[in-house]
C-alpha atoms as a PDB file:
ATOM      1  CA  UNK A   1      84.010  43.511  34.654  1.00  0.00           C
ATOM      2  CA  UNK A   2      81.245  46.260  33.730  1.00  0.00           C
ATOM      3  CA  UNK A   3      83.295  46.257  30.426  1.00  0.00           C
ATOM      4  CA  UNK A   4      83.072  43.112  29.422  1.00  0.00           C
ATOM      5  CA  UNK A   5      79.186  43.088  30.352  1.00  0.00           C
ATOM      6  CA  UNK A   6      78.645  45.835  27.903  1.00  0.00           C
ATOM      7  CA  UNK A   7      78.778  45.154  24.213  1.00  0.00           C
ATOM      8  CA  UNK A   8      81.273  47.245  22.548  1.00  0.00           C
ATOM      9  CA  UNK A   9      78.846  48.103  19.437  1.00  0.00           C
ATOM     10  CA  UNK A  10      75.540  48.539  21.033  1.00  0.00           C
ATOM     11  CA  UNK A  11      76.858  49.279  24.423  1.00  0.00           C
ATOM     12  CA  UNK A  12      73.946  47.203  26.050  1.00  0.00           C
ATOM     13  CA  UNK A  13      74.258  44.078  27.719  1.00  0.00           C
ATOM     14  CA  UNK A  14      74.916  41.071  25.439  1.00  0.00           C
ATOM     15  CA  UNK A  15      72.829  38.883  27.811  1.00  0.00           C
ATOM     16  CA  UNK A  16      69.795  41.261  28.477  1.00  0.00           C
ATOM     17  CA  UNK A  17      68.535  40.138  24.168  1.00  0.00           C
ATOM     18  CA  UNK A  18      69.320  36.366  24.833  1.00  0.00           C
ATOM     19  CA  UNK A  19      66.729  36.397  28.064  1.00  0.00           C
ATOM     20  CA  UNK A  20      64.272  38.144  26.415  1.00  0.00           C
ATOM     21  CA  UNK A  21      64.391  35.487  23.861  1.00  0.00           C
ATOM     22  CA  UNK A  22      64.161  32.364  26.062  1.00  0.00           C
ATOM     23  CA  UNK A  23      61.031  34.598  27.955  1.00  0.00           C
ATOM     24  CA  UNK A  24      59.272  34.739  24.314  1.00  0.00           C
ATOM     25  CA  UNK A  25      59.880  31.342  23.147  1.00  0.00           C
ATOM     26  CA  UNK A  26      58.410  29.981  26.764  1.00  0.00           C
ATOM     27  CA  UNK A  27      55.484  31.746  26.156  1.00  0.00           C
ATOM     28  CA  UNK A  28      54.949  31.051  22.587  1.00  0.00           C
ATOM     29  CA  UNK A  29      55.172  27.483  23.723  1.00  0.00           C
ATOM     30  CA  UNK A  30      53.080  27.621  26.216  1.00  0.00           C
ATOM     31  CA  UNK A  31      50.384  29.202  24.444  1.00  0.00           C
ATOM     32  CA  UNK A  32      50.491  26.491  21.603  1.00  0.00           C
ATOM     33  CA  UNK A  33      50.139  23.941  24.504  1.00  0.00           C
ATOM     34  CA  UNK A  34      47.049  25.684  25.125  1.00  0.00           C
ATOM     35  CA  UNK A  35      45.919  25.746  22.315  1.00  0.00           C
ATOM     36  CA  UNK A  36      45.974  22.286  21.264  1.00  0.00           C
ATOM     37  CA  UNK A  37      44.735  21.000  24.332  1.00  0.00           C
ATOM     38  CA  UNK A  38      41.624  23.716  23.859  1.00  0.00           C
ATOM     39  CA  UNK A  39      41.515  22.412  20.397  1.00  0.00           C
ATOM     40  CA  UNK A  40      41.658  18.265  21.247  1.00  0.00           C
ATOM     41  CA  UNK A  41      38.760  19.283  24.024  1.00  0.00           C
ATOM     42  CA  UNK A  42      36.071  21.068  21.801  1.00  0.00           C
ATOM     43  CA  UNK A  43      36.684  18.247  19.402  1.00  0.00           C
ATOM     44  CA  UNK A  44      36.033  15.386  21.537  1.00  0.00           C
ATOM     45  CA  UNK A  45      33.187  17.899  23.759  1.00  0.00           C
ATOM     46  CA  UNK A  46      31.765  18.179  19.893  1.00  0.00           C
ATOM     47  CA  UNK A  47      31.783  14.174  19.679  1.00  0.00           C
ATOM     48  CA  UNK A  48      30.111  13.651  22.643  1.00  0.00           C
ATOM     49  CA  UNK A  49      27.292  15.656  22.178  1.00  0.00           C
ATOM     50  CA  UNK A  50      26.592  15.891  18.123  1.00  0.00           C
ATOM     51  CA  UNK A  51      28.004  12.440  17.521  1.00  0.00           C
ATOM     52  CA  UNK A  52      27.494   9.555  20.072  1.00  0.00           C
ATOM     53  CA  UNK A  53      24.401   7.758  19.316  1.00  0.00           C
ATOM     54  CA  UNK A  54      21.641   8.948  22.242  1.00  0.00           C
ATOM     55  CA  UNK A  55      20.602   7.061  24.869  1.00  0.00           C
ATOM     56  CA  UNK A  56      18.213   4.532  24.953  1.00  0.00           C
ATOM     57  CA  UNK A  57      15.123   5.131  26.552  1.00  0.00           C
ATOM     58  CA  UNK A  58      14.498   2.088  29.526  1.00  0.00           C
ATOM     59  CA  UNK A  59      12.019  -0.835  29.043  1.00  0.00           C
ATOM     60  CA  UNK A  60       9.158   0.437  30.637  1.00  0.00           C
ATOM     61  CA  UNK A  61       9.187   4.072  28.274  1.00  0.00           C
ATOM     62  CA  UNK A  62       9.672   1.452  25.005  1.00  0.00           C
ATOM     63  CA  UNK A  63       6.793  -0.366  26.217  1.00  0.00           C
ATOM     64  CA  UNK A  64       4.705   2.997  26.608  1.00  0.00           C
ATOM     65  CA  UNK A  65       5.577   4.210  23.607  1.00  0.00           C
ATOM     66  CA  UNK A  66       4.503   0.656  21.927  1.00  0.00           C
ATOM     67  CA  UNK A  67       1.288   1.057  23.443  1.00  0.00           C
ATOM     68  CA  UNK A  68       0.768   4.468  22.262  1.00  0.00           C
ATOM     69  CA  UNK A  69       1.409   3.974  18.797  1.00  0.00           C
ATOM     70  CA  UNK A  70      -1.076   0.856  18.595  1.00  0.00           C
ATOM     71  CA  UNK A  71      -3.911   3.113  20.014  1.00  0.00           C
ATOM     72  CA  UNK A  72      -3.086   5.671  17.546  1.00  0.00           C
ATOM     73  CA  UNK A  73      -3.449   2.995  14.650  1.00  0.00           C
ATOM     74  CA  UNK A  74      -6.415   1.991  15.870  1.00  0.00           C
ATOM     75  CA  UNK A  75      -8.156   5.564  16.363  1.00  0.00           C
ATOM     76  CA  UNK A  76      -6.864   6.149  12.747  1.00  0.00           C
ATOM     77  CA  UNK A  77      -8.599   2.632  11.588  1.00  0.00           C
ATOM     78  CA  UNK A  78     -11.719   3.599  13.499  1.00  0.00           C
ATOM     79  CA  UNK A  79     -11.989   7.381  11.855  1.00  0.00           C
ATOM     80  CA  UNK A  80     -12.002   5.630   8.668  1.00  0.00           C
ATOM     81  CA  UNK A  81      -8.589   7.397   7.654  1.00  0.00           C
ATOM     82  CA  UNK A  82      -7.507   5.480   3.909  1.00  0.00           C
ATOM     83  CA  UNK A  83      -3.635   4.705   4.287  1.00  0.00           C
ATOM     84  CA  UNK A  84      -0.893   5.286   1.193  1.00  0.00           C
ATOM     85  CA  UNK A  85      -2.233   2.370  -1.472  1.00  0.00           C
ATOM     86  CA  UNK A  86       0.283  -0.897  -2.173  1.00  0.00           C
ATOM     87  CA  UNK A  87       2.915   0.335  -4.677  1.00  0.00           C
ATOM     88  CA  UNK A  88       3.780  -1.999  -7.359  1.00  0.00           C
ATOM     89  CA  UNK A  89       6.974  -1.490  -9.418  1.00  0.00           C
ATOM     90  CA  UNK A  90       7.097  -2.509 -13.367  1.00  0.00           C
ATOM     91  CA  UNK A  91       9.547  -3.563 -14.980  1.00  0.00           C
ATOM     92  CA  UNK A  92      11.193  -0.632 -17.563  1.00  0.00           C
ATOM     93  CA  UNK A  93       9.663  -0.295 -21.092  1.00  0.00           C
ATOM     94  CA  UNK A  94      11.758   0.101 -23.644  1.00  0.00           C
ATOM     95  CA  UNK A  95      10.766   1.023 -27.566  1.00  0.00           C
ATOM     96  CA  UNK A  96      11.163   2.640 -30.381  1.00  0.00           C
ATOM     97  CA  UNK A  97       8.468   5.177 -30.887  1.00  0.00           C
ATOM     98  CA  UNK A  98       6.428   5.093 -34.499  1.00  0.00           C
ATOM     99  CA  UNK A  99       8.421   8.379 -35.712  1.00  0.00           C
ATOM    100  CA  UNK A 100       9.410   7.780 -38.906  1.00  0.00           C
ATOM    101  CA  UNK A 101      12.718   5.925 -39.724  1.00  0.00           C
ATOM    102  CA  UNK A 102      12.154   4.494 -36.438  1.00  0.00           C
ATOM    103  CA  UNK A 103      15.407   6.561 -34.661  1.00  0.00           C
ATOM    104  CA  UNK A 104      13.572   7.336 -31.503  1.00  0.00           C
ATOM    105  CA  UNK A 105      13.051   5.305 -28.726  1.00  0.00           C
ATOM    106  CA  UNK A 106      11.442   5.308 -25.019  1.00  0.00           C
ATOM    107  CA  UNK A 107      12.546   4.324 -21.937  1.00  0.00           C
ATOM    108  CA  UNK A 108       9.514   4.255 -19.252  1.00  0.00           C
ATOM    109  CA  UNK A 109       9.657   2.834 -16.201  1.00  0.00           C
ATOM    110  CA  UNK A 110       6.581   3.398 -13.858  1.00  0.00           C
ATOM    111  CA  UNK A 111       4.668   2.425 -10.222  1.00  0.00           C
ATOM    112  CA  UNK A 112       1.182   1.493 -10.088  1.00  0.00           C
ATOM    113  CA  UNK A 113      -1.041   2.271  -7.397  1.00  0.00           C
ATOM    114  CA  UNK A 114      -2.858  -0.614  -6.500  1.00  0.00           C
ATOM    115  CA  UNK A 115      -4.526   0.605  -3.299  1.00  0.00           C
ATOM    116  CA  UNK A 116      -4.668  -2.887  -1.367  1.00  0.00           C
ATOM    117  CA  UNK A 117      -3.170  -5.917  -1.644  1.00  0.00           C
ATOM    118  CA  UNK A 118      -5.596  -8.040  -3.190  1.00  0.00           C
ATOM    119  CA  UNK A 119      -5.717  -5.447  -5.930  1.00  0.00           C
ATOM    120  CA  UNK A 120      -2.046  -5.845  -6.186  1.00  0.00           C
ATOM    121  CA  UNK A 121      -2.052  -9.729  -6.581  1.00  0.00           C
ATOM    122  CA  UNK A 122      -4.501  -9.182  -9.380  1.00  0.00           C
ATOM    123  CA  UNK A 123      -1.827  -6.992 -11.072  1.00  0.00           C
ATOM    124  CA  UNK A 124       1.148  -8.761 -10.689  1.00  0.00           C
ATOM    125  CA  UNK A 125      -1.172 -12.381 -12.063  1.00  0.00           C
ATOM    126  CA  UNK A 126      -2.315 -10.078 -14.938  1.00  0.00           C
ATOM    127  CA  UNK A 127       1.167  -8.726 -15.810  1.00  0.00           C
ATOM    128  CA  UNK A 128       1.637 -10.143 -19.112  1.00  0.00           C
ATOM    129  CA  UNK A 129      -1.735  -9.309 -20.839  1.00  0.00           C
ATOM    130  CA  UNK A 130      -0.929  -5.389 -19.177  1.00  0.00           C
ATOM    131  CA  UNK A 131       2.787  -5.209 -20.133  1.00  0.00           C
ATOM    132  CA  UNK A 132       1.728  -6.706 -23.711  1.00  0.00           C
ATOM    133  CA  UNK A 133      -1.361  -3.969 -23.804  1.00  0.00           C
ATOM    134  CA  UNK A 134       0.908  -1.292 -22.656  1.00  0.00           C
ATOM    135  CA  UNK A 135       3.916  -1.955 -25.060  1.00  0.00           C
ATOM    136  CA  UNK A 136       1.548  -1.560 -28.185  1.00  0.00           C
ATOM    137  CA  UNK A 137       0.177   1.088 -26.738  1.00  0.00           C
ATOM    138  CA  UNK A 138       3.232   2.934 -26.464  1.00  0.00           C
ATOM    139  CA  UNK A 139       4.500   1.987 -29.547  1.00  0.00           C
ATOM    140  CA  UNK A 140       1.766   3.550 -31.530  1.00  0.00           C
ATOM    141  CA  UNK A 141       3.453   6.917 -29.864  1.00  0.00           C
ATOM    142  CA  UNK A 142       4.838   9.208 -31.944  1.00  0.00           C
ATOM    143  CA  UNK A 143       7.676  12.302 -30.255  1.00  0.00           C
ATOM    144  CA  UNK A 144       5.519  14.799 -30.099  1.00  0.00           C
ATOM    145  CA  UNK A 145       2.720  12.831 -28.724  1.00  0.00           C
ATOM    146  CA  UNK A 146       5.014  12.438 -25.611  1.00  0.00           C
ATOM    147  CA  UNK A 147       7.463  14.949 -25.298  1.00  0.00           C
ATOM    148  CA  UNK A 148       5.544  18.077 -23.210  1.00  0.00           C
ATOM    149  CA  UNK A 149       3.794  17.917 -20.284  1.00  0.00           C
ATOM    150  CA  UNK A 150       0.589  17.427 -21.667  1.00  0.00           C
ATOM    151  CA  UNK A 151       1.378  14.438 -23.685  1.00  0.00           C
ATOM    152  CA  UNK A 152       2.836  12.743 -20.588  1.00  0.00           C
ATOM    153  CA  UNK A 153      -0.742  13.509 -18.557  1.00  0.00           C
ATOM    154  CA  UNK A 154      -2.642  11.978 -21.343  1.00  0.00           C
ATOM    155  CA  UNK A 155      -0.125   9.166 -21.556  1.00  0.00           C
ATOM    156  CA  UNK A 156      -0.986   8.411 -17.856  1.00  0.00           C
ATOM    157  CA  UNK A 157      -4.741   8.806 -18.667  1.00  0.00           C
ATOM    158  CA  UNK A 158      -4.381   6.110 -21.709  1.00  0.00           C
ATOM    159  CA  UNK A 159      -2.417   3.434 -19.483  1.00  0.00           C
ATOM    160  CA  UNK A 160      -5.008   3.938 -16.781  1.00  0.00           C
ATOM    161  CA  UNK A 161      -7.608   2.673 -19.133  1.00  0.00           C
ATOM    162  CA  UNK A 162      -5.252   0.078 -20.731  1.00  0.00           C
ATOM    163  CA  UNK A 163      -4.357  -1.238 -16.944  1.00  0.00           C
ATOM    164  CA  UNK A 164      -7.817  -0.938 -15.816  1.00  0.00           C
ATOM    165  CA  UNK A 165      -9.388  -2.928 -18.737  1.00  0.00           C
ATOM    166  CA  UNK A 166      -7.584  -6.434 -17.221  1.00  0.00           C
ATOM    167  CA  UNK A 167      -8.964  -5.771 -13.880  1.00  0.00           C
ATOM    168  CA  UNK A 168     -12.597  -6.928 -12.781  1.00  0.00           C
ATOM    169  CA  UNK A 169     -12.708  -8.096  -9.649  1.00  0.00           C
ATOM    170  CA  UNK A 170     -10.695  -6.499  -6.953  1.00  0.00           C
ATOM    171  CA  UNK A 171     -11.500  -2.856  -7.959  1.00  0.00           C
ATOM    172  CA  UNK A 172      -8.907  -0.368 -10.019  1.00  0.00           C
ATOM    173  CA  UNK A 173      -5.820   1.744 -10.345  1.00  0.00           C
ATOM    174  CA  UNK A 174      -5.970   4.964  -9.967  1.00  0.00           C
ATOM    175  CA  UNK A 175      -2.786   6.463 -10.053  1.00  0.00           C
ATOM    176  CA  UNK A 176       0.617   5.619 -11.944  1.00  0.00           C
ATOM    177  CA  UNK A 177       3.740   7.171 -10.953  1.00  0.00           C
ATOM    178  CA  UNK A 178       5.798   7.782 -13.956  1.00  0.00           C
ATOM    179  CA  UNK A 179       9.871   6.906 -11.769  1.00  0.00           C
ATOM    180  CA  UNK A 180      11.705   6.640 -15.266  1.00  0.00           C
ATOM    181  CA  UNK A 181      10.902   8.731 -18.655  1.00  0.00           C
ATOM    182  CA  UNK A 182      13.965   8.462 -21.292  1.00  0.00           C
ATOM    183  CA  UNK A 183      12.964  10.007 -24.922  1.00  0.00           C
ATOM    184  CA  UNK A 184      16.044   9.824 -27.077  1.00  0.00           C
END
């Protein structure tokens, strides 16, 4: 019987290589159990605390914080503080410039600081006279008269003028935010 236990080639045991196996592959499994569940619970630990929307704060800390933002308004009211003017969007200009031969053209699209809003409503009741004033005034432009820097500040300068020249009563402009500037 110790004969047959004995493997004629190696002369160990021929069982001794298959238990070591079965020991290995249970632990190798067992460790990629592990694993995975480590892996599943640092995802969904990572959800919870990165992910899920937070908490809401209760009634009575939303009405606080209500309350504290209206007395900060008013303190800023009361220091005199000016606020970010009314923006008003126009629509994109599009022309060809006064190069010759006429193969040039401008895309502009700008904002208008209008400061308040019944500065704004003069704008937007004087927009055709403007956009009609602006669109001969940039089609009198010429490449180089608006292709560096400086051209562009003095651009801004002239349509300042041009903008301000329609408006009497409720004050003027004094910024324009160029949001679009296509030369091809």
């Amino acid at each position: 019987m110790a004969e047959e236990d004995l493997d004629m080639e190696t002369g160990e045991e021929a069982g001794g290589e298959q238990s070591e196996e079965k020991k290995g592959g249970g632990k190798l499994i067992i460790i990629i159990i592990v694993l995975v569940v480590v892996l599943f619970g640092g995802g969904f630990a990572g959800w919870w605390f990165f992910l899920s929307g937070p908490d809401e704060a209760p009634a009575d800390k939303q009405e606080q914080t209500k309350t504290e933002d209206a007395e900060e308004k008013d303190k800023d009211a009361a220091a005199g503080e000016q606020k970010p003017g009314t923006i008003v969007d126009m629509k994109p200009f599009v022309v060809n410039l006064a190069d010759p031969g006429g193969k040039r053209y401008l895309k502009l699209t700008m904002a208008v600081d209008a400061g308040d809003e019944k500065l704004r409503q003069e704008i937007e009741s004087r927009m055709p006279q403007i956009r009609d004033s602006i669109l001969l005034l940039l089609t009198s432009k010429k490449y180089e008269d608006v292709a560096a820097a400086a051209g562009k500040i003095r651009l801004k300068n002239e349509l300042l003028k041009v903008i301000n020249r329609y408006l009497k009563g409720a004050g003027a402009v004094h910024a324009i935010y160029f949001t679009e500037f296509v030369i091809q």
